[in-house]
C-alpha atoms as a PDB file:
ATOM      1  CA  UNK A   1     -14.984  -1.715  26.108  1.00  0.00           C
ATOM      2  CA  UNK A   2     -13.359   0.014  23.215  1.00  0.00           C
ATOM      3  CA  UNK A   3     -16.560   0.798  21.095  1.00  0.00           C
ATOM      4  CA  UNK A   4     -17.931   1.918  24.284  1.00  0.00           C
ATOM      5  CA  UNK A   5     -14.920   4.585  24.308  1.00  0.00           C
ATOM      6  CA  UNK A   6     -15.243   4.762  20.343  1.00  0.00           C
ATOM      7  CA  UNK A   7     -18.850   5.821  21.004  1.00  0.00           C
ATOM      8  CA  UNK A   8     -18.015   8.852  23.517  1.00  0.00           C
ATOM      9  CA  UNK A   9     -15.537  10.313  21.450  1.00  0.00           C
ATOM     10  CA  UNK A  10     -16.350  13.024  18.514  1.00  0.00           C
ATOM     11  CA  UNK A  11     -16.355  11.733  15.164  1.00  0.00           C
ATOM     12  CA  UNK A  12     -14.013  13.972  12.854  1.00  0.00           C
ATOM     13  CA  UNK A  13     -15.679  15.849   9.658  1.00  0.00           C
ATOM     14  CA  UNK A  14     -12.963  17.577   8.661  1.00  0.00           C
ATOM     15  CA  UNK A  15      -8.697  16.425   8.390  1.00  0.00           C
ATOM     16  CA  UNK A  16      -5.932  18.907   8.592  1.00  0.00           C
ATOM     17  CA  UNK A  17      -3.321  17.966   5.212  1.00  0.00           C
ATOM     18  CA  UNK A  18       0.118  18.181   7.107  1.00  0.00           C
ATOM     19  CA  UNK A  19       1.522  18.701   3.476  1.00  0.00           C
ATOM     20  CA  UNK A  20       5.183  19.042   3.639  1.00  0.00           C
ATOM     21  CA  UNK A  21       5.323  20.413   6.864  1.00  0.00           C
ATOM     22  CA  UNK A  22       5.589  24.448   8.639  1.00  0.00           C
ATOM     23  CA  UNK A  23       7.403  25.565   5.349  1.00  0.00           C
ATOM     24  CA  UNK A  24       6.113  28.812   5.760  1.00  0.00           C
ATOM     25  CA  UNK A  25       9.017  31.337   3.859  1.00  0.00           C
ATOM     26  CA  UNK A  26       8.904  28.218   1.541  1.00  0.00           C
ATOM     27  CA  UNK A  27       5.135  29.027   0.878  1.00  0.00           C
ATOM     28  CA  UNK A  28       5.232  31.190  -2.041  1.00  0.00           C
ATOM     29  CA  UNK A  29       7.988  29.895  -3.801  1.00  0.00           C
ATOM     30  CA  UNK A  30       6.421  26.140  -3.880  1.00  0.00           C
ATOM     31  CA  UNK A  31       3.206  27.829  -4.720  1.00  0.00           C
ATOM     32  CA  UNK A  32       4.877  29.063  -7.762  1.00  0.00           C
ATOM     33  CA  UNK A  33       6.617  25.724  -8.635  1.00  0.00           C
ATOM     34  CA  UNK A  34       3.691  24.137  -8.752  1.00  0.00           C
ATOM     35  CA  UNK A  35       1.225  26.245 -10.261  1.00  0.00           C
ATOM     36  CA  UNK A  36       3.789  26.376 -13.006  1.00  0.00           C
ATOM     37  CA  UNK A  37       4.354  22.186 -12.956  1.00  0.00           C
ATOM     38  CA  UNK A  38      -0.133  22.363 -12.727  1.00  0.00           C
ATOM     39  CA  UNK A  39       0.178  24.477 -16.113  1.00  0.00           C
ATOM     40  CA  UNK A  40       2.705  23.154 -17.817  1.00  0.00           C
ATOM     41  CA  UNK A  41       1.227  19.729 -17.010  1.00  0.00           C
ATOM     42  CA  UNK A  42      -2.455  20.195 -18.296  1.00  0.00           C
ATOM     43  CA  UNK A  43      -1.564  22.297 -21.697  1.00  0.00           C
ATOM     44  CA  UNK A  44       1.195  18.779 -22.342  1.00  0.00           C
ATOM     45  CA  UNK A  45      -1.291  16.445 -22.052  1.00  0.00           C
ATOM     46  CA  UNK A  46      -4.455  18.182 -23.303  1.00  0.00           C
ATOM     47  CA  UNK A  47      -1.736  18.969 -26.646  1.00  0.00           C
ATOM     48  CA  UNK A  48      -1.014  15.048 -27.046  1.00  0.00           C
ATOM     49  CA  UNK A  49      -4.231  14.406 -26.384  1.00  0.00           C
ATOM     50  CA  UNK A  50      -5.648  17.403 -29.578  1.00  0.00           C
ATOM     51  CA  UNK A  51      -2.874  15.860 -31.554  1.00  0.00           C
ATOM     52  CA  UNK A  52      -3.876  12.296 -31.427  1.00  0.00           C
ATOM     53  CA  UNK A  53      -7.055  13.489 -32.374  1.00  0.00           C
ATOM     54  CA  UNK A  54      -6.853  15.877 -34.865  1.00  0.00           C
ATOM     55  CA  UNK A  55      -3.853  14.063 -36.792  1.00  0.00           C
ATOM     56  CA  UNK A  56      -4.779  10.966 -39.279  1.00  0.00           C
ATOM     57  CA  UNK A  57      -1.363   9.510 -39.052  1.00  0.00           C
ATOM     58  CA  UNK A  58      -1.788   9.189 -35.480  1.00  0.00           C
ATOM     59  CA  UNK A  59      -5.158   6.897 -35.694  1.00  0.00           C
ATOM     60  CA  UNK A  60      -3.327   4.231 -34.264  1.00  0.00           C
ATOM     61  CA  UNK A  61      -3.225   1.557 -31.289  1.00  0.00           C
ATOM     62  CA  UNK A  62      -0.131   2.687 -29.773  1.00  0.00           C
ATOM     63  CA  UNK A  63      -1.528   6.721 -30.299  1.00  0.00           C
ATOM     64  CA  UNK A  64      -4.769   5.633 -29.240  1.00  0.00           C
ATOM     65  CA  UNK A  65      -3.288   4.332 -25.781  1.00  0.00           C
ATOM     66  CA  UNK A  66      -1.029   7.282 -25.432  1.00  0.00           C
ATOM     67  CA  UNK A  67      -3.960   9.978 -26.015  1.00  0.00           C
ATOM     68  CA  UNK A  68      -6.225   7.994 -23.143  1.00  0.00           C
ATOM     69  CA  UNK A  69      -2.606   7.650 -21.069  1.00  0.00           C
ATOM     70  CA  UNK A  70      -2.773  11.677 -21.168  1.00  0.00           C
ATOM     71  CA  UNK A  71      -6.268  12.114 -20.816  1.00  0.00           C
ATOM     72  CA  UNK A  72      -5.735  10.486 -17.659  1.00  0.00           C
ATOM     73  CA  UNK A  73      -2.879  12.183 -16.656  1.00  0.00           C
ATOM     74  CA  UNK A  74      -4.739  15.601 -16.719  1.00  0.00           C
ATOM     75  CA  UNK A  75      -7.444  14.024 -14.306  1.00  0.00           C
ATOM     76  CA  UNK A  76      -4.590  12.387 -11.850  1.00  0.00           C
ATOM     77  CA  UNK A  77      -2.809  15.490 -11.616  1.00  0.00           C
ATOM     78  CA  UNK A  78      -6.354  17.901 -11.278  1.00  0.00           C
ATOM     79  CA  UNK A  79      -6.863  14.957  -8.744  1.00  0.00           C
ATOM     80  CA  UNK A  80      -3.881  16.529  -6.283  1.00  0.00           C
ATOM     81  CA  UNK A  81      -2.683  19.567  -7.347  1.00  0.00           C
ATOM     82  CA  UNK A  82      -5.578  21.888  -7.169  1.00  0.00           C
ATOM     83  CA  UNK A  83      -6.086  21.265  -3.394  1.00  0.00           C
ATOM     84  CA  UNK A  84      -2.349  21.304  -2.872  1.00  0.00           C
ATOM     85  CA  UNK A  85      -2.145  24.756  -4.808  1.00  0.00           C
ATOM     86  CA  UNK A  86      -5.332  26.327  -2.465  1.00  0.00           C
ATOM     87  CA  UNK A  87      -3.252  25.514   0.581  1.00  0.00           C
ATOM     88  CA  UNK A  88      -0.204  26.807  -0.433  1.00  0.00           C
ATOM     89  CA  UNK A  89      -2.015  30.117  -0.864  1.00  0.00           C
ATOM     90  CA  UNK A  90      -4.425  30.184   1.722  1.00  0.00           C
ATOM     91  CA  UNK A  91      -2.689  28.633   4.941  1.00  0.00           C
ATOM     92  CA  UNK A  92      -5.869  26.532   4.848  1.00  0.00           C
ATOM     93  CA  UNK A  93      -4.654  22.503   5.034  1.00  0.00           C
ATOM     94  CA  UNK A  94      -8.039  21.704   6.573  1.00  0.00           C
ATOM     95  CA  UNK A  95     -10.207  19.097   3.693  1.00  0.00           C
ATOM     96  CA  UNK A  96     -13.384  17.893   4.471  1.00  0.00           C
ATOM     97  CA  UNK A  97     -14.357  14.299   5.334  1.00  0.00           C
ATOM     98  CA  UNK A  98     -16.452  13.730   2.441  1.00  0.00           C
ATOM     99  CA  UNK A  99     -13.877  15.788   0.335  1.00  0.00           C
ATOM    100  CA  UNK A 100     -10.866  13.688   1.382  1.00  0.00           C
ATOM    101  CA  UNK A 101     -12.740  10.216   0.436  1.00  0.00           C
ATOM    102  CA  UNK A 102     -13.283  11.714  -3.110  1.00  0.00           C
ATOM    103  CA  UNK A 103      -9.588  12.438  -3.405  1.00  0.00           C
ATOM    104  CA  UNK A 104      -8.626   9.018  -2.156  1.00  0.00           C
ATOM    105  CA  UNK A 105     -11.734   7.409  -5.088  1.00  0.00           C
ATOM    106  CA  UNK A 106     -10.119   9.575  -7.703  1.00  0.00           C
ATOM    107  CA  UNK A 107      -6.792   8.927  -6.507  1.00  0.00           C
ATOM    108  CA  UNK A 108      -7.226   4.750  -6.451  1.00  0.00           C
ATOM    109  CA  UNK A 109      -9.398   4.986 -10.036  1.00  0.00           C
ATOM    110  CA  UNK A 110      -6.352   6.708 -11.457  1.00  0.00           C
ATOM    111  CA  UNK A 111      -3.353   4.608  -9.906  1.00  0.00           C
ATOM    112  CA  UNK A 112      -5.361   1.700 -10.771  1.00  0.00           C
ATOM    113  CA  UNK A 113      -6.108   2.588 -14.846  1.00  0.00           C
ATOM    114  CA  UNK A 114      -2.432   4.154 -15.101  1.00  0.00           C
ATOM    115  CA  UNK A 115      -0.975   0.397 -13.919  1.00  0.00           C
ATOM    116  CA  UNK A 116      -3.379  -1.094 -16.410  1.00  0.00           C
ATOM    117  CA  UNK A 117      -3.000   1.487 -19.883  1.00  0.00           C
ATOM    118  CA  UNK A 118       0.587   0.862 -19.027  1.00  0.00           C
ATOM    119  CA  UNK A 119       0.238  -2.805 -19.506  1.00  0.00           C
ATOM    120  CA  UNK A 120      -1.956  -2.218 -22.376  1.00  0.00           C
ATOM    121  CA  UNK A 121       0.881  -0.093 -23.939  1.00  0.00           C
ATOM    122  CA  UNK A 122       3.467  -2.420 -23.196  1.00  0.00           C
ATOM    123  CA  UNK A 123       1.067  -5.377 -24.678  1.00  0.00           C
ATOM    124  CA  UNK A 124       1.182  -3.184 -28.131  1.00  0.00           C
ATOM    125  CA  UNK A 125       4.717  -2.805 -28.922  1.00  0.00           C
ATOM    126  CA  UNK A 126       5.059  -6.939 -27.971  1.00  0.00           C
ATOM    127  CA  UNK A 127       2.782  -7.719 -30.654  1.00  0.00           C
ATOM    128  CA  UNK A 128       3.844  -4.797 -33.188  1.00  0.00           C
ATOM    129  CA  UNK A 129       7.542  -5.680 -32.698  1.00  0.00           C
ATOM    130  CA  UNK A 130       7.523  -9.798 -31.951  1.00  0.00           C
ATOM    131  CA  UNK A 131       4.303 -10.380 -33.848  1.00  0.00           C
ATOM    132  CA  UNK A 132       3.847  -8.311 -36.917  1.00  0.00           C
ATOM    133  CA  UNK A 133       2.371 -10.258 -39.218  1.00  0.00           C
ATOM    134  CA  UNK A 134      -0.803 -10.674 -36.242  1.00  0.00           C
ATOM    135  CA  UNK A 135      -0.476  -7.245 -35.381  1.00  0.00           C
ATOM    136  CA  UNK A 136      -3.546  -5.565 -37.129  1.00  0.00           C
ATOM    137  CA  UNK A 137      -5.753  -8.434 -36.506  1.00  0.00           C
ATOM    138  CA  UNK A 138      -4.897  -8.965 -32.917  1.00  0.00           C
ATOM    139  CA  UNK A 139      -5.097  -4.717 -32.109  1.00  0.00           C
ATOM    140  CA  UNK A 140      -7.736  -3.756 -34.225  1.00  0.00           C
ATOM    141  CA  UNK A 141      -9.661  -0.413 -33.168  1.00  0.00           C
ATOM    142  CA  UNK A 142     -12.706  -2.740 -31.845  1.00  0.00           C
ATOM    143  CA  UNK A 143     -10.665  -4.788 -29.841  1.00  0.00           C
ATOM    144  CA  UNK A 144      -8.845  -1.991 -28.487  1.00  0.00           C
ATOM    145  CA  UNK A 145     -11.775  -0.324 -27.586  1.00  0.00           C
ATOM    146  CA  UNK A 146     -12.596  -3.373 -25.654  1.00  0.00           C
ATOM    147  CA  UNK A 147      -9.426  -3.692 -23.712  1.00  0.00           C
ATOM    148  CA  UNK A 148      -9.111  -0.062 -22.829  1.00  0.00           C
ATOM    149  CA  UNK A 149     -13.127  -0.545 -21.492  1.00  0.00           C
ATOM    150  CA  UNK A 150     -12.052  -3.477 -19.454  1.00  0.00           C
ATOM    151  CA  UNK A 151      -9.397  -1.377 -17.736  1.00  0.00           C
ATOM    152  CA  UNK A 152     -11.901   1.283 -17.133  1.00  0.00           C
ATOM    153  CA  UNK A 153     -14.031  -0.967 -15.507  1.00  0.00           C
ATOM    154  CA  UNK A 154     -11.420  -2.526 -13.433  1.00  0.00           C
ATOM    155  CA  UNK A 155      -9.907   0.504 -12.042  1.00  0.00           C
ATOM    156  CA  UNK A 156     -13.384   1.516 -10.937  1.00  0.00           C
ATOM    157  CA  UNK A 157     -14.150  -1.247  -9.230  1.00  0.00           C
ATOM    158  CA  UNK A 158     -11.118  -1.214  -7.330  1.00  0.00           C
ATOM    159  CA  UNK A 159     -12.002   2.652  -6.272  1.00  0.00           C
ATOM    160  CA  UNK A 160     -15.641   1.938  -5.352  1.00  0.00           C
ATOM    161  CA  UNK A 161     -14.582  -1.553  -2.872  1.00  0.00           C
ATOM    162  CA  UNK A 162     -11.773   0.749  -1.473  1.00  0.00           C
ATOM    163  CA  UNK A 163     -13.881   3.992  -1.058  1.00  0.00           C
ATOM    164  CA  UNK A 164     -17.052   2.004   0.431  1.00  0.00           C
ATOM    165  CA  UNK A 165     -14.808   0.409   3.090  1.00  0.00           C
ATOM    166  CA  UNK A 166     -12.944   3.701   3.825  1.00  0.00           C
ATOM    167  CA  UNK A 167     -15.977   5.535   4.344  1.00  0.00           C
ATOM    168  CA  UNK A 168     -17.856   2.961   6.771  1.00  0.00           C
ATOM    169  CA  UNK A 169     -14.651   3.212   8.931  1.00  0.00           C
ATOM    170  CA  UNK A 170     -14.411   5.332  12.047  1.00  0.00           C
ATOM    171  CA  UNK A 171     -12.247   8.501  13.135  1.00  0.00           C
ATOM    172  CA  UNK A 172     -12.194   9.650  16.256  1.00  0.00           C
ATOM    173  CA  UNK A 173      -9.342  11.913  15.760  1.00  0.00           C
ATOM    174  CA  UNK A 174      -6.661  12.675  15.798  1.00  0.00           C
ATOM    175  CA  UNK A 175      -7.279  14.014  12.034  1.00  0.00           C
ATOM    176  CA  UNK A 176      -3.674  15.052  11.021  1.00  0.00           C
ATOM    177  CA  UNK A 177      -2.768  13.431   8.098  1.00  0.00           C
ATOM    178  CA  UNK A 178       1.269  12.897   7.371  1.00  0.00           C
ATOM    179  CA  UNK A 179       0.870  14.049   3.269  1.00  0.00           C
ATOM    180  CA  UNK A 180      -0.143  16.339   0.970  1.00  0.00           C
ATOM    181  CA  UNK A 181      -3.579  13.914  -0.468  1.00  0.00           C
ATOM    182  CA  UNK A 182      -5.588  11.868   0.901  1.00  0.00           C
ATOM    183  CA  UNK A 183      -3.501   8.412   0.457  1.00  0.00           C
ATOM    184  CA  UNK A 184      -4.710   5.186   1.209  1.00  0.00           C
ATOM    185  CA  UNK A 185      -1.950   4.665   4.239  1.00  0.00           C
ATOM    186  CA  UNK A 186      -1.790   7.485   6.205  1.00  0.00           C
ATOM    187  CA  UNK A 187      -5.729   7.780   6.107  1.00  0.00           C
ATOM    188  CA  UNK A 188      -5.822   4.233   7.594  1.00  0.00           C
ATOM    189  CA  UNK A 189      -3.489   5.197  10.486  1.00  0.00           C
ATOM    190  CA  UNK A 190      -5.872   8.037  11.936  1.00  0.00           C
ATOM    191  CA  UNK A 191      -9.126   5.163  12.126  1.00  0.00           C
ATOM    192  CA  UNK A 192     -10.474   3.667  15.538  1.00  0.00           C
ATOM    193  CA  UNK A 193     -11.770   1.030  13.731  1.00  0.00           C
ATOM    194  CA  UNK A 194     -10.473  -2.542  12.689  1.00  0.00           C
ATOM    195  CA  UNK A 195      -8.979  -1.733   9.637  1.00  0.00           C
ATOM    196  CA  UNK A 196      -8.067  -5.484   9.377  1.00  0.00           C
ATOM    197  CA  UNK A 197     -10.657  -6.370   6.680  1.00  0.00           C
ATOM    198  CA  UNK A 198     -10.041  -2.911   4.808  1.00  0.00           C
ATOM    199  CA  UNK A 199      -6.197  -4.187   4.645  1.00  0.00           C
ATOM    200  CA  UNK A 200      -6.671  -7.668   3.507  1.00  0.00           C
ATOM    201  CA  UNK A 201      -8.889  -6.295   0.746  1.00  0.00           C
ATOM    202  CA  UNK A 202      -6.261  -3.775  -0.471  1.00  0.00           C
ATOM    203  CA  UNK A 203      -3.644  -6.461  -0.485  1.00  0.00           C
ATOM    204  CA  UNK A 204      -5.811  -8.864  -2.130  1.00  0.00           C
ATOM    205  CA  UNK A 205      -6.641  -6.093  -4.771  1.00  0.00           C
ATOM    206  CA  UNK A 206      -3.065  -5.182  -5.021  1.00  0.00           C
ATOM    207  CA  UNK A 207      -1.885  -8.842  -5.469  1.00  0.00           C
ATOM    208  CA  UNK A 208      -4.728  -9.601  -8.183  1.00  0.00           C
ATOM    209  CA  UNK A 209      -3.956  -6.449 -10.375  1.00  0.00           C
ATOM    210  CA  UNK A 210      -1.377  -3.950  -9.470  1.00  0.00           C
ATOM    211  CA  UNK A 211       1.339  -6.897  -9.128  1.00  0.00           C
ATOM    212  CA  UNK A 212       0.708  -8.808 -12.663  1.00  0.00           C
ATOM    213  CA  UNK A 213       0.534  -5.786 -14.598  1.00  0.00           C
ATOM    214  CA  UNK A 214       3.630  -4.948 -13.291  1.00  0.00           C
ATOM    215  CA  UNK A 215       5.370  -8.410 -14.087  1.00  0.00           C
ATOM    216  CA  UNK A 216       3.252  -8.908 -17.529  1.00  0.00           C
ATOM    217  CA  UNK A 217       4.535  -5.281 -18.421  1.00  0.00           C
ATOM    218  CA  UNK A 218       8.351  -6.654 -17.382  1.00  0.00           C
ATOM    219  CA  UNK A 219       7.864  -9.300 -19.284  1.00  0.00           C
ATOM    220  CA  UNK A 220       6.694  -7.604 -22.380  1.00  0.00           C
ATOM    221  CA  UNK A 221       9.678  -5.808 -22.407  1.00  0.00           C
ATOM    222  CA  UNK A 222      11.985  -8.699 -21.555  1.00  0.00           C
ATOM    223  CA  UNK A 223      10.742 -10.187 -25.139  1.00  0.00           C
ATOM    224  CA  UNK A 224      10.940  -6.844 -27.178  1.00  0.00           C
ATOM    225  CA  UNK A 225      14.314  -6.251 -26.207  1.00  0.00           C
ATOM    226  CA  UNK A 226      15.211 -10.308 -26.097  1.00  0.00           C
ATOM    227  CA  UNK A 227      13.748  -9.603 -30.357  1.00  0.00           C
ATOM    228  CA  UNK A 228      15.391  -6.285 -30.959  1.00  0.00           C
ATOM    229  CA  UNK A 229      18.636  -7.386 -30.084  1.00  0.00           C
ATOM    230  CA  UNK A 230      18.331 -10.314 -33.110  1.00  0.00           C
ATOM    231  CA  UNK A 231      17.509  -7.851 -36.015  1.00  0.00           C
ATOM    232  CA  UNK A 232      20.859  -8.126 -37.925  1.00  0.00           C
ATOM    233  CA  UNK A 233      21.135  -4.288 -38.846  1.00  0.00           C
ATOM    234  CA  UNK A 234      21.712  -1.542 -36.174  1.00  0.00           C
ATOM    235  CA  UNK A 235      19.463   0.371 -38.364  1.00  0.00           C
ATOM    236  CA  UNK A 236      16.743  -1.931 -37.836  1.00  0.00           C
ATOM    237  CA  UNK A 237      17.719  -1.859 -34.070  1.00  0.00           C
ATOM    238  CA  UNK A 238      17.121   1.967 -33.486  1.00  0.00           C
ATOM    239  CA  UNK A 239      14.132   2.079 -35.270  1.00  0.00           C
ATOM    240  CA  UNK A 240      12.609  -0.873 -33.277  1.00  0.00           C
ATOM    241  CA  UNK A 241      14.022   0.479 -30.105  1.00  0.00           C
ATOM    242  CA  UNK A 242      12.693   4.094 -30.448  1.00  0.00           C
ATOM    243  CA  UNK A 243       9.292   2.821 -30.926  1.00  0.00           C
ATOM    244  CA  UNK A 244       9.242   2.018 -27.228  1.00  0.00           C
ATOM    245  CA  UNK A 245      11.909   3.764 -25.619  1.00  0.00           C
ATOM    246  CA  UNK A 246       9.729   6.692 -24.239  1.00  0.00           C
ATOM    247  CA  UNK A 247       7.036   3.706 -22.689  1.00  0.00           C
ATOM    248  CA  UNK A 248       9.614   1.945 -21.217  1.00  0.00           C
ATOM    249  CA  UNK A 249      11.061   5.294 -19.740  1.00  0.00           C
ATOM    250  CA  UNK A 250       7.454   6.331 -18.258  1.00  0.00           C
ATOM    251  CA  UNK A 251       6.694   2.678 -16.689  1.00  0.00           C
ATOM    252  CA  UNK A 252      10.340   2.363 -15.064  1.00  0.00           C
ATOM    253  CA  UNK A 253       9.432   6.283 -13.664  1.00  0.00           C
ATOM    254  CA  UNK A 254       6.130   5.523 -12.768  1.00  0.00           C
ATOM    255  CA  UNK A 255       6.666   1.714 -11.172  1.00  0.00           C
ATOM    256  CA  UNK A 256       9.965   2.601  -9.627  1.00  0.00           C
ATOM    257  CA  UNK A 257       8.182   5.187  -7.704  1.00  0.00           C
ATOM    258  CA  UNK A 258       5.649   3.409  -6.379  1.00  0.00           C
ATOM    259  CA  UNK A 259       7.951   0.427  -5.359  1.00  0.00           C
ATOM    260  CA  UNK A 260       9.618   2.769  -3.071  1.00  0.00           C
ATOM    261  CA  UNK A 261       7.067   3.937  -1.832  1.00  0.00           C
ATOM    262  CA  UNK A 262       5.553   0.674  -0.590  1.00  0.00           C
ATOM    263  CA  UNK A 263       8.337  -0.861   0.061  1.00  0.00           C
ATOM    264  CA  UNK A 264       9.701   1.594   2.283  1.00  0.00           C
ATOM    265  CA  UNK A 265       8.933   1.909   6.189  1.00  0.00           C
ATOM    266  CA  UNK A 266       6.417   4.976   7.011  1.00  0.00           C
ATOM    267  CA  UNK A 267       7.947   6.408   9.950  1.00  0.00           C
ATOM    268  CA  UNK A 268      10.294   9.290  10.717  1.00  0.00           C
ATOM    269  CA  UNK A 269      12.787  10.232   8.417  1.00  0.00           C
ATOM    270  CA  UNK A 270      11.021   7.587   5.755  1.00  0.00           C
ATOM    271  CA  UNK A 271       7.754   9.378   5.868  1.00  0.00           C
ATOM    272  CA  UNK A 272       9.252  12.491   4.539  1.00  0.00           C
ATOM    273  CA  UNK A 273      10.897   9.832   1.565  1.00  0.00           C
ATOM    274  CA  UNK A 274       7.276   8.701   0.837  1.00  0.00           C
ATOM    275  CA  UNK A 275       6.791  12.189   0.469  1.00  0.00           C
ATOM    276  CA  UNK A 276       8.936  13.025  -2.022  1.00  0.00           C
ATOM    277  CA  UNK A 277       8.859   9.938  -4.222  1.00  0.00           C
ATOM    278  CA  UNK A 278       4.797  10.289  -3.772  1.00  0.00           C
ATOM    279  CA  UNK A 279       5.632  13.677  -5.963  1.00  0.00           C
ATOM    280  CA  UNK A 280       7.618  11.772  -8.145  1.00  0.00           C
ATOM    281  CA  UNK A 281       4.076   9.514  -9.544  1.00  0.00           C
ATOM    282  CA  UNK A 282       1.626  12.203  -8.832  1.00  0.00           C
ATOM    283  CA  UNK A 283       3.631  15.150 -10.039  1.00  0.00           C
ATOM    284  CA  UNK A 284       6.408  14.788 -12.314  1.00  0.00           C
ATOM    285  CA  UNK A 285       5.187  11.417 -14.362  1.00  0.00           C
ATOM    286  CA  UNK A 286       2.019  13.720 -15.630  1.00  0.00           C
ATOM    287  CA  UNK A 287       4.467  16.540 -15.931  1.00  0.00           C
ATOM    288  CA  UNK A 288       7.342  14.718 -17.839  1.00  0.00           C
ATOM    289  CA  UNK A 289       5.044  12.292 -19.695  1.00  0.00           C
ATOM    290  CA  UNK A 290       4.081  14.413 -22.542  1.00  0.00           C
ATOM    291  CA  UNK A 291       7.462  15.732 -22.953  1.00  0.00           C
ATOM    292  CA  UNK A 292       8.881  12.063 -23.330  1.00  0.00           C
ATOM    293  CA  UNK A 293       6.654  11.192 -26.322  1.00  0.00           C
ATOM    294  CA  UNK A 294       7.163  14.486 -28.029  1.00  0.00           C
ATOM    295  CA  UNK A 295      10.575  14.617 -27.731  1.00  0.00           C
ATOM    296  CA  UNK A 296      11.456  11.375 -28.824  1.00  0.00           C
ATOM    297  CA  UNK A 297       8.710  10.404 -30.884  1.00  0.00           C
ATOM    298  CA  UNK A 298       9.402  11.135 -34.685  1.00  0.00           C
ATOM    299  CA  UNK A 299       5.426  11.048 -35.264  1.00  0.00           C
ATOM    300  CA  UNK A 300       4.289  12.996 -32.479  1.00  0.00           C
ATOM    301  CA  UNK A 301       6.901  15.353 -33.472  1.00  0.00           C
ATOM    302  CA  UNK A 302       6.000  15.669 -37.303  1.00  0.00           C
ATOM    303  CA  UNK A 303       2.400  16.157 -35.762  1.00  0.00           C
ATOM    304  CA  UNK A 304       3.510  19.149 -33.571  1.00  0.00           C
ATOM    305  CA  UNK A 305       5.157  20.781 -36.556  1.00  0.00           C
ATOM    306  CA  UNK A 306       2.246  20.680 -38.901  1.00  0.00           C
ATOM    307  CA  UNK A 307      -0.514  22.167 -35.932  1.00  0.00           C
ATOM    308  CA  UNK A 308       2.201  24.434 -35.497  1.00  0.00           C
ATOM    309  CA  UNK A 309       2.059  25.326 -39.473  1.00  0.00           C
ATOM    310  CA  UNK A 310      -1.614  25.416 -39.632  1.00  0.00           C
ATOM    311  CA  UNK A 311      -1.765  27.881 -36.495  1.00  0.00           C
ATOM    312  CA  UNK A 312       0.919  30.149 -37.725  1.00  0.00           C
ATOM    313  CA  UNK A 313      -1.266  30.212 -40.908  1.00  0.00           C
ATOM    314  CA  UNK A 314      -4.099  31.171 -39.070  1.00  0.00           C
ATOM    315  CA  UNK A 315      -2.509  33.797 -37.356  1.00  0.00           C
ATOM    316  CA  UNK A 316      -1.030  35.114 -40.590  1.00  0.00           C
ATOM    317  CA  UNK A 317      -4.750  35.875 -41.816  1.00  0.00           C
END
């Protein structure tokens, strides 16, 4: 009787992107914010990215990881932002079907290899710091060319299962959607289908990758800072520490995040927290990323001061 009613009722082509509600006198100013966060965001990243690059002294695993880590940052945040930005300034909330299920592919591809390069980052400064002597021959630029691949692959396999299912599901309306993307969870709320299979799937998927990374990556840490605590001179401690200081400040930013997220109900006053902490992993980890490993990173900082030599020299002639 239900796919009887299923079949008389319209199927939706378009959702409406509640966003953060009817902020209208808040428009313009968030507009603003996040254009500038959009900007600031993209020329961060793209930088680290140019610098890791350009700079010999950064041809390096733990570089290497950080220039694909921003490389994928600028595609996450082009991911959200963009749309976000158009309704801000046009009133318009209204995103196609087939637009929305791109957003959500992009959007699980890019959770998905962020979860994994983290691991991948964390797996770097276990060997460089607890295993030294193996270090070159266990990260060499082949094998880390092979890891990073793997993660690629991964992360897209994860997006195509979840964006096939998605998109052989039903809606029948209604087709507001509680967020500002198209996120896995409040998409699944609006179907008339059985989203039971669709569910199991994501769990399984969740529970296969998302869920070791994050306890491989904890561990990781758990035996760098178990070692760093036996080197003998503080010296040696700071050094040792700074190396991964800035990773270990992105992964609690970006993990933390999405622990709240999913671990916190979805209705009423908690929808509007999913909200805000969804901002937190979409938003401000791209944002703050590239700030992190430039600030703190003696390298990445001796690498900003020579482009910033060589273009002053430039500008000279």
């Amino acid at each position: 009787m239900e796919n009887v009613e299923w079949r008389n009722q319209t199927t939706i082509t378009q959702f409406i992107l509640l966003g953060f509600g009817d902020l209208q006198e808040l428009e313009t100013p968030l507009f603003l914010l996040f254009l500038v966060i959009y900007i600031v965001t993209m020329a961060g990243n793209i930088l680290i990215v140019a610098l890791v690059v350009t700079d010999q002294h950064l041809h390096t695993p733990m570089y290497f990881f950080l220039g694909n880590l921003s490389c994928l940052e600028t595609c996450y945040t082009s991911t959200i932002l963009p749309r976000l930005l158009t309704s801000f300034l046009t009133g318009d909330r209204t995103i196609s079907f087939n637009g929305c299920i791109t957003q959500l592919s992009f959007f699980v591809f890019m959770v998905t290899a962020e979860c994994l390069l983290l691991l991948l980052m964390s797996y770097d400064r276990y060997l460089a710091i607890c295993n030294p002597l193996h270090y070159a021959a266990l990260m060499s630029s082949q094998v880390c060319i092979q890891i990073l691949s793997g993660s690629w692959i991964i992360a897209f396999f994860c997006s195509t299962v979840i964006t096939f299912m998605m998109a052989g599901l039903t809606f029948c309306g209604p087709n507001k959607i509680d967020h500002f993307f198209c996120d896995f969870t409040p998409m699944l709320k609006l179907s008339c289908s059985d989203t039971s299979l669709i569910e199991l799937v994501d769990l399984i998927l969740s529970f296969a990758i998302i869920l070791p990374s994050l306890l491989l990556t904890l561990v990781s840490y758990v035996c760098i800072i178990a070692t760093i605590l036996r080197i003998p001179s503080n010296t040696g401690r700071q050094k040792a520490f700074s190396t991964c200081s800035s990773h270990l400040i992105v992964v609690a930013t970006f993990y933390g995040s999405l622990i709240i997220i999913y671990m916190t109900p979805k209705a009423g006053t908690a929808a509007d927290l999913h909200k805000v902490f969804s901002v937190f992993y979409t938003v401000l980890t791209p944002l703050v990323n590239p700030l992190i490993y430039s600030l703190r990173n003696k390298e990445v900082k001796e690498a900003l001061k020579k482009a910033g030599g060589k273009l002053a020299d430039l500008i000279r002639r």
